[in-house]
N, C-alpha and C. Protein backbone atom coordinates (compact mmCIF):
# COMPACT_ATOMS: atom_id res chain seq x y z
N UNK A 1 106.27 106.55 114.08
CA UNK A 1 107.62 106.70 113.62
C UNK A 1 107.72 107.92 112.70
N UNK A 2 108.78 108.74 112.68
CA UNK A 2 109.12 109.96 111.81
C UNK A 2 110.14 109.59 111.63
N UNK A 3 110.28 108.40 110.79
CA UNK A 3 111.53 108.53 110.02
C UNK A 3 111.44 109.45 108.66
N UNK A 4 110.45 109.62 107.68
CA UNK A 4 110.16 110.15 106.58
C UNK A 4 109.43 111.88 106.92
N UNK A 5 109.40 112.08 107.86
CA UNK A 5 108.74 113.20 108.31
C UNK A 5 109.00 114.47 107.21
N UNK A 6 108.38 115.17 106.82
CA UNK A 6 108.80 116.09 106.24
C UNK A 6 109.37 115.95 104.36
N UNK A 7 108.81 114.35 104.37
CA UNK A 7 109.27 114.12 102.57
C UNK A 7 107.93 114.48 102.21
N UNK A 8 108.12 114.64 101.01
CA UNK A 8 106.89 114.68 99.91
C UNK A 8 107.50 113.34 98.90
N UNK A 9 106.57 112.83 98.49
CA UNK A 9 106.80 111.20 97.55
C UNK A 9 105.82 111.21 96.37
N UNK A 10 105.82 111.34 95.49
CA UNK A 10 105.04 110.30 94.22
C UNK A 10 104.95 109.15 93.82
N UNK A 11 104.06 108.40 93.65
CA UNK A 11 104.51 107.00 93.60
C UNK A 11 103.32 106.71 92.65
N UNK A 12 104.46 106.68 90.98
CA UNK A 12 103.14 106.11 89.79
C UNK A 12 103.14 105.05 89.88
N UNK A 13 101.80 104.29 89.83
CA UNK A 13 101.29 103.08 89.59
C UNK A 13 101.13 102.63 91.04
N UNK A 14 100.91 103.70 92.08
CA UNK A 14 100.92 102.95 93.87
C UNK A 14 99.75 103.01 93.79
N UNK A 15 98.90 102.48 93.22
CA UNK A 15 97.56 101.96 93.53
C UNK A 15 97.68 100.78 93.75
N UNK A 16 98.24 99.70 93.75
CA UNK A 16 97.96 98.52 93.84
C UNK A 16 100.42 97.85 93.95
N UNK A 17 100.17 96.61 94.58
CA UNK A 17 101.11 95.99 94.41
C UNK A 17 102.30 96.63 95.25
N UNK A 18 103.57 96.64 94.59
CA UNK A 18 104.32 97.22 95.77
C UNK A 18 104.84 98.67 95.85
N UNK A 19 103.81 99.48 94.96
CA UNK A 19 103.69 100.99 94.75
C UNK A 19 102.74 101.27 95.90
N UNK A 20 101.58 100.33 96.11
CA UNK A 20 100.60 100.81 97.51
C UNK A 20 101.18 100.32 98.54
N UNK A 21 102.16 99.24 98.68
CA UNK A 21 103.27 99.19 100.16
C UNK A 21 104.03 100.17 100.35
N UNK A 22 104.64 100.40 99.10
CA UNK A 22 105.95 101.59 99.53
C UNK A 22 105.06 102.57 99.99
N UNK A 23 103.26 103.13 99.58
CA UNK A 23 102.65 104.45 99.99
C UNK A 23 102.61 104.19 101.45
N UNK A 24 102.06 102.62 102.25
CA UNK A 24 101.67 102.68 102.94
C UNK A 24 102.62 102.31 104.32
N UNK A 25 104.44 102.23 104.18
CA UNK A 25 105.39 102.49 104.51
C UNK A 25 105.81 103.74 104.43
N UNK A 26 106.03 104.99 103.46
CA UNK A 26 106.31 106.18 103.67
C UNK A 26 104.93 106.83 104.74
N UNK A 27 103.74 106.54 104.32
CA UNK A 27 102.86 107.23 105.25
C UNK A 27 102.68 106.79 106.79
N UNK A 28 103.10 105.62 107.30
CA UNK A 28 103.52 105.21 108.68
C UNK A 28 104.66 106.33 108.97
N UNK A 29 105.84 106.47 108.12
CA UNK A 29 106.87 107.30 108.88
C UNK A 29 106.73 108.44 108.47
N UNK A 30 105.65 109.19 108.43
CA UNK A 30 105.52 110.53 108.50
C UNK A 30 105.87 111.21 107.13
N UNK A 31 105.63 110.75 106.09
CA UNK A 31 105.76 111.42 104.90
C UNK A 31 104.50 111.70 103.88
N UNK A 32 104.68 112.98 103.50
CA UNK A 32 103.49 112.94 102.61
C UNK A 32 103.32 112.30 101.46
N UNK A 33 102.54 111.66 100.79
CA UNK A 33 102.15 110.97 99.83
C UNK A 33 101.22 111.27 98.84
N UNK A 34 101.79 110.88 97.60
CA UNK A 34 100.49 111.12 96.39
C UNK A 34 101.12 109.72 95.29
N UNK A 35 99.76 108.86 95.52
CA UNK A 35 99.90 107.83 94.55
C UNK A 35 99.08 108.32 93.30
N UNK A 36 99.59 107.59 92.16
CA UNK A 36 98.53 107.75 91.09
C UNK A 36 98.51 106.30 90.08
N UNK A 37 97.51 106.51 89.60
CA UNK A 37 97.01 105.00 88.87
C UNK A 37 95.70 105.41 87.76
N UNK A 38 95.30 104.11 87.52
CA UNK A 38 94.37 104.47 85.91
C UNK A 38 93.12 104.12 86.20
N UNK A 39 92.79 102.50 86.82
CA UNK A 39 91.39 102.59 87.11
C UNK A 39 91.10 103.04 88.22
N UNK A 40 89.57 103.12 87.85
CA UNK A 40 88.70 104.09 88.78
C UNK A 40 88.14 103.04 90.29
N UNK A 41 88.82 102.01 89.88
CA UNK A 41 88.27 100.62 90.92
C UNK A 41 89.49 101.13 91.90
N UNK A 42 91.29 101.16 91.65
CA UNK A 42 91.84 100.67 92.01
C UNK A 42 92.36 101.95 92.55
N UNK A 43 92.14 103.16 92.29
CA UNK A 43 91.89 104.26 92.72
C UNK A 43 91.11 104.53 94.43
N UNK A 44 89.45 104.02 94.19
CA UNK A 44 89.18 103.93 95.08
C UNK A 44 89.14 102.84 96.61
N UNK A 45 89.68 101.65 96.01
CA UNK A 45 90.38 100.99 96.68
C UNK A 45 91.57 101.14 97.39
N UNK A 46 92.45 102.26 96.90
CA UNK A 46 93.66 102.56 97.34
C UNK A 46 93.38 103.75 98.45
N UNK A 47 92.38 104.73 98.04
CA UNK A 47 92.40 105.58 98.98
C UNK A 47 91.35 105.20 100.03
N UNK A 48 90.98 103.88 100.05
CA UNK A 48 90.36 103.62 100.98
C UNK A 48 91.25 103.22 102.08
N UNK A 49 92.14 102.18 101.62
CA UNK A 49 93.08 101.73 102.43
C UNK A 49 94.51 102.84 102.85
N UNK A 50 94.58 103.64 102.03
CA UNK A 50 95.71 104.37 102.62
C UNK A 50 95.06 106.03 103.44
N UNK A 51 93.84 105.92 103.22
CA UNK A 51 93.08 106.91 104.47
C UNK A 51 93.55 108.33 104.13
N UNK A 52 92.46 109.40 104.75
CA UNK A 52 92.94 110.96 104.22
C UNK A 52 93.94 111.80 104.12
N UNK A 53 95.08 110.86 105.01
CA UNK A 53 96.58 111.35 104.50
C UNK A 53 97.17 111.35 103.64
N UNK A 54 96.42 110.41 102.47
CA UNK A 54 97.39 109.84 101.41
C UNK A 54 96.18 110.68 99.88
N UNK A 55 97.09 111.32 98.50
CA UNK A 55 96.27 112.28 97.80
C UNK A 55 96.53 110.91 96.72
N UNK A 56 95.17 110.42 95.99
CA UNK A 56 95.42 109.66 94.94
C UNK A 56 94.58 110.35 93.85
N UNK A 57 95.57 110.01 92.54
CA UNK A 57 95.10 111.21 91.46
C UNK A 57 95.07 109.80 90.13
N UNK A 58 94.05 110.40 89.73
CA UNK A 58 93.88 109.04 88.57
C UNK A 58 95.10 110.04 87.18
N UNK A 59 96.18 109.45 86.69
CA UNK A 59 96.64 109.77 85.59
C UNK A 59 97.23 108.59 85.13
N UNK A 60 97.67 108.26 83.86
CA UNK A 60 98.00 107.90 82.62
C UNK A 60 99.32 107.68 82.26
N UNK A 61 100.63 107.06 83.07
CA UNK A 61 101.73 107.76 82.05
C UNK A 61 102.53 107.14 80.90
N UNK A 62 101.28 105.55 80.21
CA UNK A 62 101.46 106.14 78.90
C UNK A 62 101.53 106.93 78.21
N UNK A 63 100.59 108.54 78.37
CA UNK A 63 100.89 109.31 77.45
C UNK A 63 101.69 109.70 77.27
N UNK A 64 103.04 109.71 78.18
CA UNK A 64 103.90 110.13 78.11
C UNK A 64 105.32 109.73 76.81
N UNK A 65 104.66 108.81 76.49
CA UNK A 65 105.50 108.11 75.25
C UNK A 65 104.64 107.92 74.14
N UNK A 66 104.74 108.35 72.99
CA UNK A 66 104.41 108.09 71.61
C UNK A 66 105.16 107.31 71.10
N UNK A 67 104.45 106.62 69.63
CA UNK A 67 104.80 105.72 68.95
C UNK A 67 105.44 106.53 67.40
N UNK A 68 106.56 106.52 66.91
CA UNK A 68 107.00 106.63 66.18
C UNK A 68 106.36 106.12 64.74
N UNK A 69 106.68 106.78 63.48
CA UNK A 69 105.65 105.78 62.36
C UNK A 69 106.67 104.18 62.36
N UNK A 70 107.14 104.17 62.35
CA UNK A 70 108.14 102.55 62.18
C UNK A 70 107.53 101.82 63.64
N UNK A 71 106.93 102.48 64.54
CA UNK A 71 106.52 101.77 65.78
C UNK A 71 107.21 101.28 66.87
N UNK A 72 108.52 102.29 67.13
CA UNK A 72 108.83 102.66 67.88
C UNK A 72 108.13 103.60 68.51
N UNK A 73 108.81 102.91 70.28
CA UNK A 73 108.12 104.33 71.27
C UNK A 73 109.59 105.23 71.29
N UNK A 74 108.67 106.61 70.80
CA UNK A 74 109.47 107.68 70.94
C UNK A 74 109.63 108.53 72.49
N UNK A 75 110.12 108.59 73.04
CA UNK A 75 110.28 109.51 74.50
C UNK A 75 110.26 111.36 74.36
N UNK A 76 109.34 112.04 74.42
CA UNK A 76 109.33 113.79 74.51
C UNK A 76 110.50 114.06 74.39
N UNK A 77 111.45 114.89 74.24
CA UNK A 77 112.37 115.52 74.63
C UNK A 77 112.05 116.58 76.04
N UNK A 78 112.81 116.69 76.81
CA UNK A 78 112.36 117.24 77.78
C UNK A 78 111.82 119.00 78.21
N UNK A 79 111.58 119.79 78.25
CA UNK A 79 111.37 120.53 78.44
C UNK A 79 112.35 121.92 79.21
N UNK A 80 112.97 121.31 79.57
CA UNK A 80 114.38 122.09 80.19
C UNK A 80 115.07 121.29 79.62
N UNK A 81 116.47 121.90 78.90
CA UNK A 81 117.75 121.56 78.45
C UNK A 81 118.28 121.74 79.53
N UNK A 82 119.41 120.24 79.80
CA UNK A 82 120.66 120.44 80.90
C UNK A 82 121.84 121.28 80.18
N UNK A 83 122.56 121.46 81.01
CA UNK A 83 123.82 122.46 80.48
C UNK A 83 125.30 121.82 81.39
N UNK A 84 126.10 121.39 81.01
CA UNK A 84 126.83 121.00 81.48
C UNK A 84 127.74 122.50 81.51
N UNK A 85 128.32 122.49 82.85
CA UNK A 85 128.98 123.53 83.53
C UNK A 85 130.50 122.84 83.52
N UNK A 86 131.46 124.20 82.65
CA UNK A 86 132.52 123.87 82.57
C UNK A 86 133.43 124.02 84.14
């Protein structure tokens, strides 16, 4: 099937659960895939089962949020400002 032919997909945390179904549904219909996840078990478990079509990258994206001193999670500000167009 090529229904997805020609997507590119990310899918954090598709190592396991219904992040490695959705990989292993976009990669039946022809889309490229890159899951990512944290352990090194569930990592190689995933790219076992989703085979050399599919790119799995071990990252983290807790880091992506810090803790504030009061202990709140703080969110980055982003890196590109939007601009609203009059």
């Amino acid at each position: 099937m090529d229904r997805h032919k020609g997507k590119k997909v990310v899918i954090i945390g598709g190592t396991s659960g219904m992040g490695l179904a959705t990989a292993k549904m976009l990669l039946d219909g022809g889309a490229r895939v890159v899951v990512t996840g944290r352990s090194k078990e569930g990592l190689e478990s995933s790219q076992k089962e989703l085979g050399n079509d599919a790119i799995v990258v071990s990252s983290d994206a807790r880091s992506l949020t810090r803790r504030s001193s009061e202990g709140r999670v703080r969110h980055p500000r982003p890196a590109v400002r939007q601009r609203r167009v009059a």
